[in-house]
Protein backbone atom coordinates (compact mmCIF):
# COMPACT_ATOMS: atom_id res chain seq x y z
CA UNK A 1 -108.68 -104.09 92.95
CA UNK A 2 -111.35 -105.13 95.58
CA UNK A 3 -110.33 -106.59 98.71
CA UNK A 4 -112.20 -109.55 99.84
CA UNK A 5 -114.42 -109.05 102.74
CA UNK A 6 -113.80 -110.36 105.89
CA UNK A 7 -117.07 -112.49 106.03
CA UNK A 8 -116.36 -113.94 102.47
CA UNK A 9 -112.31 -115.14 104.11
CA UNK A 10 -114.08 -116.74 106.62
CA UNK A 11 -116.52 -118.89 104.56
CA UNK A 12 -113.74 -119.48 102.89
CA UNK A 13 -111.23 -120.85 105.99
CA UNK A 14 -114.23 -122.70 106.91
CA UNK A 15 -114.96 -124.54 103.39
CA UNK A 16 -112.48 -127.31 104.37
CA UNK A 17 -113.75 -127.62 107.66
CA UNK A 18 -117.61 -127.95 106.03
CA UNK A 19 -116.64 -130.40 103.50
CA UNK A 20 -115.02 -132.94 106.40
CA UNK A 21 -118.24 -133.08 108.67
CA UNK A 22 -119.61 -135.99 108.43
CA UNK A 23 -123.16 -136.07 106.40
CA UNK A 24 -124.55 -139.10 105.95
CA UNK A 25 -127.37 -139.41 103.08
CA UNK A 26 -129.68 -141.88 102.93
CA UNK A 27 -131.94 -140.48 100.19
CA UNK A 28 -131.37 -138.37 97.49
CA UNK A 29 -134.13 -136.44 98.64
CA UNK A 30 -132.01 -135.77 101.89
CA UNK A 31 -131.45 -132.34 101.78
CA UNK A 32 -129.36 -130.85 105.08
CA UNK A 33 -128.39 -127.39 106.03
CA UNK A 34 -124.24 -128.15 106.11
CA UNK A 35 -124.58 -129.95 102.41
CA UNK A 36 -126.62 -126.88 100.69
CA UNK A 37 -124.08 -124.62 102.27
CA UNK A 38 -121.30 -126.49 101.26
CA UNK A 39 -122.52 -126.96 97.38
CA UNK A 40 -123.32 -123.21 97.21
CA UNK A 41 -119.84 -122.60 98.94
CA UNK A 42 -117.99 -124.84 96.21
CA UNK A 43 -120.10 -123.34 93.70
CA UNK A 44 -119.05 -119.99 94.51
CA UNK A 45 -115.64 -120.94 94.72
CA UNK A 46 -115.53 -122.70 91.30
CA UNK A 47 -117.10 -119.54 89.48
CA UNK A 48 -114.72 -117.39 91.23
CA UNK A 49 -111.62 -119.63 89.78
CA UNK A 50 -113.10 -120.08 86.45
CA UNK A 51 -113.37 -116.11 86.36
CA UNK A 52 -110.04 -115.80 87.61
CA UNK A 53 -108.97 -118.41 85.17
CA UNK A 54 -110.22 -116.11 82.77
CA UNK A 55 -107.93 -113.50 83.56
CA UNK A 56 -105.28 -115.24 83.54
CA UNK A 57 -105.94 -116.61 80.01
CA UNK A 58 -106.58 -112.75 78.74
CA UNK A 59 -103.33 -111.82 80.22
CA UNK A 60 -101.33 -114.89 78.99
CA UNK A 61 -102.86 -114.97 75.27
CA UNK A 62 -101.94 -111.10 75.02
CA UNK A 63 -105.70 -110.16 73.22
CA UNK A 64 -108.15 -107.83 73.84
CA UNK A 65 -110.71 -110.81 74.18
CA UNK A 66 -113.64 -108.65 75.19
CA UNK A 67 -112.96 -106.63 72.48
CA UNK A 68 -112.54 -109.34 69.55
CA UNK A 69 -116.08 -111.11 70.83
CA UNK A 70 -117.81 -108.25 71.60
CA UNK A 71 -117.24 -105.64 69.18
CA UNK A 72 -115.51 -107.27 66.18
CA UNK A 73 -117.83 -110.62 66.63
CA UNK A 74 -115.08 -112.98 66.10
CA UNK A 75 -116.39 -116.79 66.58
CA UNK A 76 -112.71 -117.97 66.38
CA UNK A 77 -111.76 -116.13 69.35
CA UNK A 78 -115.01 -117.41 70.86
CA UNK A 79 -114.59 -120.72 69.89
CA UNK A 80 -110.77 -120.47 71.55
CA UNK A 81 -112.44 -119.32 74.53
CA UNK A 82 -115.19 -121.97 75.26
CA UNK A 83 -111.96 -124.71 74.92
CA UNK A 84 -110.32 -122.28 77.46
CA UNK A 85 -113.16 -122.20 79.52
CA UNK A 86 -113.84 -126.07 79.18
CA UNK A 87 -110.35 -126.91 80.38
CA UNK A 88 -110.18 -124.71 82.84
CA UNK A 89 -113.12 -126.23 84.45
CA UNK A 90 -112.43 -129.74 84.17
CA UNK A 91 -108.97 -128.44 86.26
CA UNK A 92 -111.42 -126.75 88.78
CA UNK A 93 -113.33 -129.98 89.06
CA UNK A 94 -110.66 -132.29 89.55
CA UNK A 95 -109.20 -130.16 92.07
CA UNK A 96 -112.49 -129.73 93.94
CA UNK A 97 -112.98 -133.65 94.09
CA UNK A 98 -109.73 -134.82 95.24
């Protein structure tokens, strides 16, 4: 298992503090520091759940899915897993806007 970094717990700690600044934008085009860094912070974050989420759904559905898409092709189990992977990230969204 590899154990998070201590610079990657930081940015972490200090996503909640990042999203409360106050950024006011005036123009689309309006591009600061603090909101690129706190998109590509959320961004990470989200991929990092949805790969988690992934795990989690491999360990709860009790397949080898790697195995079923990869080396028997099966588009069922493919299929299955872009619904998965759909959900989960409509979960990850919510969560990320509220």
């Amino acid at each position: 298992m590899h154990r998070l970094s201590p610079l990657l717990v930081a940015l972490l700690m200090a996503a909640p503090a990042l999203a409360q600044t106050e950024v006011l934008v005036s123009e689309p085009s309006d591009l600061s520091l603090p909101v690129v860094l706190s998109t590509l912070l959320y961004g990470g974050v989200g991929i990092l759940m949805c790969v988690l989420g992934y795990v989690v759904f491999d360990k709860v559905a009790g397949l080898n899915l790697r195995h079923e898409l990869v080396e028997d092709q099966n588009v069922a189990v493919g299929v299955m897993l872009a619904g998965a992977f759909i959900g989960i990230g409509i979960v990850i969204a919510s969560v990320m806007l509220s």
